[in-house]
Protein backbone atom coordinates (compact mmCIF):
# COMPACT_ATOMS: atom_id res chain seq x y z
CA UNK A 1 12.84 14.34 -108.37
CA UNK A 2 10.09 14.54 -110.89
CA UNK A 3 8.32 16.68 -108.69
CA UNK A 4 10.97 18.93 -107.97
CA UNK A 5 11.58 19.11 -111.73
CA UNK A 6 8.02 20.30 -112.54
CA UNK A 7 7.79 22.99 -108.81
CA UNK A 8 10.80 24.49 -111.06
CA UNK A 9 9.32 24.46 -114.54
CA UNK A 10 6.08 26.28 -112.78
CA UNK A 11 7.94 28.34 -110.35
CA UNK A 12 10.42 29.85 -113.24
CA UNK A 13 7.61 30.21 -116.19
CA UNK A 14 5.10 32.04 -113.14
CA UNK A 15 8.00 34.60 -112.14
CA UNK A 16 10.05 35.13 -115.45
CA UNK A 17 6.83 35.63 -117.61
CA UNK A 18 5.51 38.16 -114.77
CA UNK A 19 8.86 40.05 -115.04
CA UNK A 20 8.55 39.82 -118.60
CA UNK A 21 7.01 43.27 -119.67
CA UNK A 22 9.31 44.85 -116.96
CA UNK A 23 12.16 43.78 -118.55
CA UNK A 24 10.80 44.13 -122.29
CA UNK A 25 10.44 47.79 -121.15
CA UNK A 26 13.88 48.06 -119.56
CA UNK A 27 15.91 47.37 -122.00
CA UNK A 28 14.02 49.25 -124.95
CA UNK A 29 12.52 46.71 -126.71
CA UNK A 30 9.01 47.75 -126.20
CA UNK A 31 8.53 51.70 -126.45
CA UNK A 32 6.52 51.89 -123.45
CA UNK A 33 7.70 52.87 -120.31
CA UNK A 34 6.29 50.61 -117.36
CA UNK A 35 6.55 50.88 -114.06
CA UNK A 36 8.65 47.96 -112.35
CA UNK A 37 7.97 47.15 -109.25
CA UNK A 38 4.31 45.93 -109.91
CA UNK A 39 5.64 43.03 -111.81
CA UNK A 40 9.08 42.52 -109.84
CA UNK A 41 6.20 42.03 -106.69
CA UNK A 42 4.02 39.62 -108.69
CA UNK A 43 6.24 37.55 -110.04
CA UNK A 44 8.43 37.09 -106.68
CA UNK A 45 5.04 34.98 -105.87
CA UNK A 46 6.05 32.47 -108.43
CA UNK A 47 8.05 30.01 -105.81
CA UNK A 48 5.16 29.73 -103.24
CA UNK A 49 2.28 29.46 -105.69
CA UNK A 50 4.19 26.32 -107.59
CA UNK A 51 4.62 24.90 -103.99
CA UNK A 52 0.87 25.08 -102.70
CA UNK A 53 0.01 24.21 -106.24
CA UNK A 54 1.61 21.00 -106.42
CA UNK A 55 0.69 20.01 -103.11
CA UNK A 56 -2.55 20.11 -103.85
CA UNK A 57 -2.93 18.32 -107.37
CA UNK A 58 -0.55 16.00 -105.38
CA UNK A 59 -1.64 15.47 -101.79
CA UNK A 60 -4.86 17.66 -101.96
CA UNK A 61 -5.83 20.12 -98.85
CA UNK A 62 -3.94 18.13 -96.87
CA UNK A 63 -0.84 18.80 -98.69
CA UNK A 64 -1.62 22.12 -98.35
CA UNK A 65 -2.33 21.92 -94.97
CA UNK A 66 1.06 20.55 -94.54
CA UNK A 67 2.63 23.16 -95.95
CA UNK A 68 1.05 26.23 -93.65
CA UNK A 69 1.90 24.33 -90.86
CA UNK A 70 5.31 24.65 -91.39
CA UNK A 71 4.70 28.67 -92.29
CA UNK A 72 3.35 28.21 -88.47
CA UNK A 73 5.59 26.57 -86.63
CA UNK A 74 6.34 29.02 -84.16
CA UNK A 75 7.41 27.06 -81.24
CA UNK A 76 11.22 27.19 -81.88
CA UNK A 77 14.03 27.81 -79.27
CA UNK A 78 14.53 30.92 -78.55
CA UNK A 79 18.19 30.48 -79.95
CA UNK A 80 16.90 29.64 -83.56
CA UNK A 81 14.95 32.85 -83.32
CA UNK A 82 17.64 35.02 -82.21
CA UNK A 83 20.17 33.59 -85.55
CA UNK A 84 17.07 34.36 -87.31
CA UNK A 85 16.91 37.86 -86.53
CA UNK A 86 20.16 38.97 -85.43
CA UNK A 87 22.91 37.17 -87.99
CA UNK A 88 22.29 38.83 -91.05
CA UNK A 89 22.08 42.44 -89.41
CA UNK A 90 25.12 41.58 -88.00
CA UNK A 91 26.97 40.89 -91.32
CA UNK A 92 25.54 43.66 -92.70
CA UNK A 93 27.22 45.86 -89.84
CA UNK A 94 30.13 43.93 -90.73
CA UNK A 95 30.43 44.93 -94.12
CA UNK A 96 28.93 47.95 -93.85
CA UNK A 97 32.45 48.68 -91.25
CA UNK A 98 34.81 46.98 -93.32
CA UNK A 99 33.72 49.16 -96.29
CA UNK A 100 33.56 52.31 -94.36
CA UNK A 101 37.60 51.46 -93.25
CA UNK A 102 38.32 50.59 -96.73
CA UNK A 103 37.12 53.34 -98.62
CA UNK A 104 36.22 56.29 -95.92
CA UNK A 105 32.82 56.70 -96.94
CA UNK A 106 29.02 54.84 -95.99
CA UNK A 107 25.81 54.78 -97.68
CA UNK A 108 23.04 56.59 -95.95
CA UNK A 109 19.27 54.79 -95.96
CA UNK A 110 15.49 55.72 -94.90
CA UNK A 111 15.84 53.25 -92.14
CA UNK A 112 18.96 54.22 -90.46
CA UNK A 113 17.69 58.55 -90.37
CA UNK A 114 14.07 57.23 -89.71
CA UNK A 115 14.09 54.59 -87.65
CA UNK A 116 10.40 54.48 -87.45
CA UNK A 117 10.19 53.48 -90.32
CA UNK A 118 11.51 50.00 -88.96
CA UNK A 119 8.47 48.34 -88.44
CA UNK A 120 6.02 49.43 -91.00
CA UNK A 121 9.17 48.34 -93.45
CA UNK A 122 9.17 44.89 -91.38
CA UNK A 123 5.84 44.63 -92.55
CA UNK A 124 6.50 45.26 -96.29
CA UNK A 125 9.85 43.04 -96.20
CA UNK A 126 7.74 40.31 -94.97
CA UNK A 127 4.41 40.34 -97.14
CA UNK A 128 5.80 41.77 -100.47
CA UNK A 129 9.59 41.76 -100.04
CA UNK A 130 10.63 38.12 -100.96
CA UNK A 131 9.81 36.05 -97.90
CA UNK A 132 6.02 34.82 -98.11
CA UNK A 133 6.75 35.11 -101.86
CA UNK A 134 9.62 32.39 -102.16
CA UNK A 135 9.97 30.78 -98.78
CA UNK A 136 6.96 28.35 -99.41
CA UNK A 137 8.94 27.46 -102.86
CA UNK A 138 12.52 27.06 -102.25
CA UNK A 139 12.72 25.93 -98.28
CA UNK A 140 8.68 24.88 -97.58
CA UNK A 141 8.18 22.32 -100.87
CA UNK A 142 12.14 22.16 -102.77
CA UNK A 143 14.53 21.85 -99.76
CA UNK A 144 13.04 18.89 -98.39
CA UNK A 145 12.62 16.34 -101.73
CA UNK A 146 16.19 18.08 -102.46
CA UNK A 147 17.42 16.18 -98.81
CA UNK A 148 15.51 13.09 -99.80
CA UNK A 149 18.58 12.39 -102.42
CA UNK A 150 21.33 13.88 -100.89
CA UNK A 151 22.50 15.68 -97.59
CA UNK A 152 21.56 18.84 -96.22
CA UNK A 153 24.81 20.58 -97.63
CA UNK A 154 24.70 19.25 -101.35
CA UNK A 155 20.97 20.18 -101.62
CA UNK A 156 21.73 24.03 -100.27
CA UNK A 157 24.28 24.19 -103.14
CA UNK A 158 22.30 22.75 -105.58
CA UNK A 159 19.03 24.83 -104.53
CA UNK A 160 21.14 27.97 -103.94
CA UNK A 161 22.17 27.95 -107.56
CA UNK A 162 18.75 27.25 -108.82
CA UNK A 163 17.70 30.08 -106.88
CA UNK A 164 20.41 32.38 -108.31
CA UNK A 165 19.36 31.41 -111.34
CA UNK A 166 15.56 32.15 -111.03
CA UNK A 167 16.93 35.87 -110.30
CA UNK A 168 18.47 35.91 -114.25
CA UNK A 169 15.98 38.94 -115.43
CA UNK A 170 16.31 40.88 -112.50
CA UNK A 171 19.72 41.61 -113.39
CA UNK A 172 18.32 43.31 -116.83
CA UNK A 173 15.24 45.35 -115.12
CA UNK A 174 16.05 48.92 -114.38
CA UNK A 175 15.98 50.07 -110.15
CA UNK A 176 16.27 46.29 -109.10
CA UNK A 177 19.01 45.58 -106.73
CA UNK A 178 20.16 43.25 -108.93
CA UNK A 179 20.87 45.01 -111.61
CA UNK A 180 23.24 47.12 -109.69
CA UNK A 181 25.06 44.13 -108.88
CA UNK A 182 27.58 41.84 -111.44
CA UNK A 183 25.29 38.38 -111.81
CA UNK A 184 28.28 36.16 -110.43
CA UNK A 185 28.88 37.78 -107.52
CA UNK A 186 25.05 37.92 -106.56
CA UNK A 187 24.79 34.23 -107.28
CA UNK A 188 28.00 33.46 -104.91
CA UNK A 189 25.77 35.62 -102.00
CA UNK A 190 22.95 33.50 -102.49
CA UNK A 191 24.28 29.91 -102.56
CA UNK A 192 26.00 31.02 -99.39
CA UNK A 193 22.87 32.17 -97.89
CA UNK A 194 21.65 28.78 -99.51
CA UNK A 195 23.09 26.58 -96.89
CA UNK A 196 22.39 29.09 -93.94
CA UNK A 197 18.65 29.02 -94.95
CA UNK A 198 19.12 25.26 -94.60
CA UNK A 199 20.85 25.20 -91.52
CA UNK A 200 18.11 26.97 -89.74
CA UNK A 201 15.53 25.18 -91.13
CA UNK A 202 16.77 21.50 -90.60
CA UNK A 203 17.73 23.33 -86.94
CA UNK A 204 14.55 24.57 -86.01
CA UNK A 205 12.63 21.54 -86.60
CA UNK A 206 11.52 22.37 -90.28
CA UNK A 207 10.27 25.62 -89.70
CA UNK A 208 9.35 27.56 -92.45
CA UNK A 209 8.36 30.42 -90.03
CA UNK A 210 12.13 30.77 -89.30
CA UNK A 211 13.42 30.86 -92.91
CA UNK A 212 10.26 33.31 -93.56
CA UNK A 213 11.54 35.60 -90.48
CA UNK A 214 15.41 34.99 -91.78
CA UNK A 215 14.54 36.13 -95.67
CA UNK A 216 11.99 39.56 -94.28
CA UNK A 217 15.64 40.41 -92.04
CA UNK A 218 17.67 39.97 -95.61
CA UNK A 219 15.75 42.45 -97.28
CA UNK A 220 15.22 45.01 -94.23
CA UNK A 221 19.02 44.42 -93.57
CA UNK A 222 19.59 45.31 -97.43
CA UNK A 223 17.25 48.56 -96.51
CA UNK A 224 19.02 49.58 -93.31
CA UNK A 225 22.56 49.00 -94.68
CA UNK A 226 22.22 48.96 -98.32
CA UNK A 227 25.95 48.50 -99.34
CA UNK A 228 25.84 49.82 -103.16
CA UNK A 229 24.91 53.15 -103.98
CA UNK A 230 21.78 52.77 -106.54
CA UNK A 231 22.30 56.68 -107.19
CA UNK A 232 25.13 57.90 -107.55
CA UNK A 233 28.30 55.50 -108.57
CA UNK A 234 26.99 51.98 -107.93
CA UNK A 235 30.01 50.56 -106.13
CA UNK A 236 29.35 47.38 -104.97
CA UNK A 237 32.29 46.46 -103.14
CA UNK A 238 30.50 46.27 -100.07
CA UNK A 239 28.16 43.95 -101.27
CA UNK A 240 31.65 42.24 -101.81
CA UNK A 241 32.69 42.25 -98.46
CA UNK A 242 29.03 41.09 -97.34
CA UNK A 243 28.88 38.08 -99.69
CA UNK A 244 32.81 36.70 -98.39
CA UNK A 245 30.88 37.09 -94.81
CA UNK A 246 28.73 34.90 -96.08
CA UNK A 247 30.75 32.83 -97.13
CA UNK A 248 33.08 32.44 -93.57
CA UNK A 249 29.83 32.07 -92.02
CA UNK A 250 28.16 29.36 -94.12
CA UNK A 251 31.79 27.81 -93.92
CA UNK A 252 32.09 27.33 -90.31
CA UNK A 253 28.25 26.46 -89.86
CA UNK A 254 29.41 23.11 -92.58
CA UNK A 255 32.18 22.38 -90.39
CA UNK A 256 30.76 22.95 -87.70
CA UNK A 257 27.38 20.86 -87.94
CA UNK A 258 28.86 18.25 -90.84
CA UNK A 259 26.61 17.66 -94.42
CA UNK A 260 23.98 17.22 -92.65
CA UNK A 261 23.62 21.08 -91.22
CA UNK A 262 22.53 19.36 -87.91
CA UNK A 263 24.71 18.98 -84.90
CA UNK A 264 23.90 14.90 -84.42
CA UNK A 265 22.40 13.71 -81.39
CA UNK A 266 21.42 10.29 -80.58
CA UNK A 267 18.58 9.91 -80.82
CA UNK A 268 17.48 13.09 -81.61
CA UNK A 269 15.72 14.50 -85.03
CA UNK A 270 15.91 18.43 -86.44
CA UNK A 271 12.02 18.65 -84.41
CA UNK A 272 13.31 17.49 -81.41
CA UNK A 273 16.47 20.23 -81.71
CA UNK A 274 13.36 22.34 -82.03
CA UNK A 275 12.37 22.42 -78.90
């Protein structure tokens, strides 16, 4: 747990004093007018540079070897994939329904009048939108000490709040998503996504290519079917209806597949279920 005490110390210090300016210059205590998403970028990398970091001072190359392995595990059934790619946009349509019943009314996007714009976006989402930044962090070097000391469930909880937590001063930097959102109902979102990023990755054999692929279809789901209005009057009740999908979901995958997020087979570990 020691180690897993100091991947946080680094990850946090990395990202928060990265978003620091950013922030400073949001909320008008420094007179200068920065641009945001420079920093918000930068320090996203905190997470994955803490990880390969600490696997090398501990375990050297090979550590880090270790580690982009996982990033390549590609060779996942093609069921793992599919979850991957297709649950999130699904929830997203979900909510994205619900809201439009609700209320009469949608949110247009970029992606949705330009879908062209799919795949260069893809792109983005997965270099510079979160995934490559984090993924190496929270699932690739945190999860699994986390599910040394207790099961698969307990550790997405704990991590998922540690994770909301590490979002803190995006909440206070102007244009973030974030900061369109109340802070307790983002955190409930992401300890629920918490458990399904753990589910997947104890699934597909410890793939961090899968939670990599899940995290760049959060963020281009977020850009296809945004669910707050960042312009004009900043609902977010649709964001509210995503994050009790969530929720459902994450629920029946527990019940479903026990504390363990893995449907037990004699016999059989999370790489075999791999494929």
């Amino acid at each position: 747990m020691s180690k897993s005490i100091l991947f946080l110390i680094i990850a946090f210090a990395i990202s928060w004093l990265l978003w620091a300016p950013a922030l400073l210059s949001s909320v008008g205590a420094i007179k200068i007018i920065l641009p945001t998403e420079p920093f918000v970028v930068l320090g996203a990398f905190g997470p994955s540079f803490a990880s390969i970091l600490l696997s090398y001072l501990y375990e050297g190359k090979q550590g880090v070897m270790d580690l982009l392995r996982k990033a390549a595990r590609f060779k996942v059934r093609v069921g793992w994939h599919l979850l991957a790619l297709l649950l999130l946009p699904l929830l997203f349509v979900l909510a994205y329904g619900v809201y439009y019943l609700a209320h009469g009314k949608f949110y247009t996007s970029e992606l949705i009048s330009e879908p062209r714009l799919i795949v260069p976006f893809f792109i983005y989402s997965l270099l510079l939108g979160g995934s490559l930044q984090q993924e190496f962090g929270w699932r690739g070097y945190l999860l699994p000490r986390l599910q040394r000391k207790w099961s698969a469930l307990r550790s997405s909880l704990v991590l998922g709040l540690l994770w909301s937590v590490w979002h803190v001063p995006l909440s206070f930097i102007s244009g973030t998503i974030q900061s369109y959102i109340p802070f307790w109902l983002f955190a409930a979102a992401i300890v629920a996504l918490s458990v399904l990023f753990a589910w997947l990755y104890n699934n597909a054999g410890e793939s961090l290519w899968i939670t990599i692929l899940f995290h760049t279809l959060l963020v281009l789901s977020f850009s296809g079917f945004p669910l707050i209005d960042m312009e004009k009057d900043g609902s977010y009740a649709g964001f509210l209806y995503f994050t009790i999908a969530l929720w459902i979901t994450a629920g029946i995958v527990a019940l479903t597949y026990g504390s363990n997020l893995v449907r037990a087979q004699t016999g059989r570990t999370a790489k075999d279920l791999a494929g």
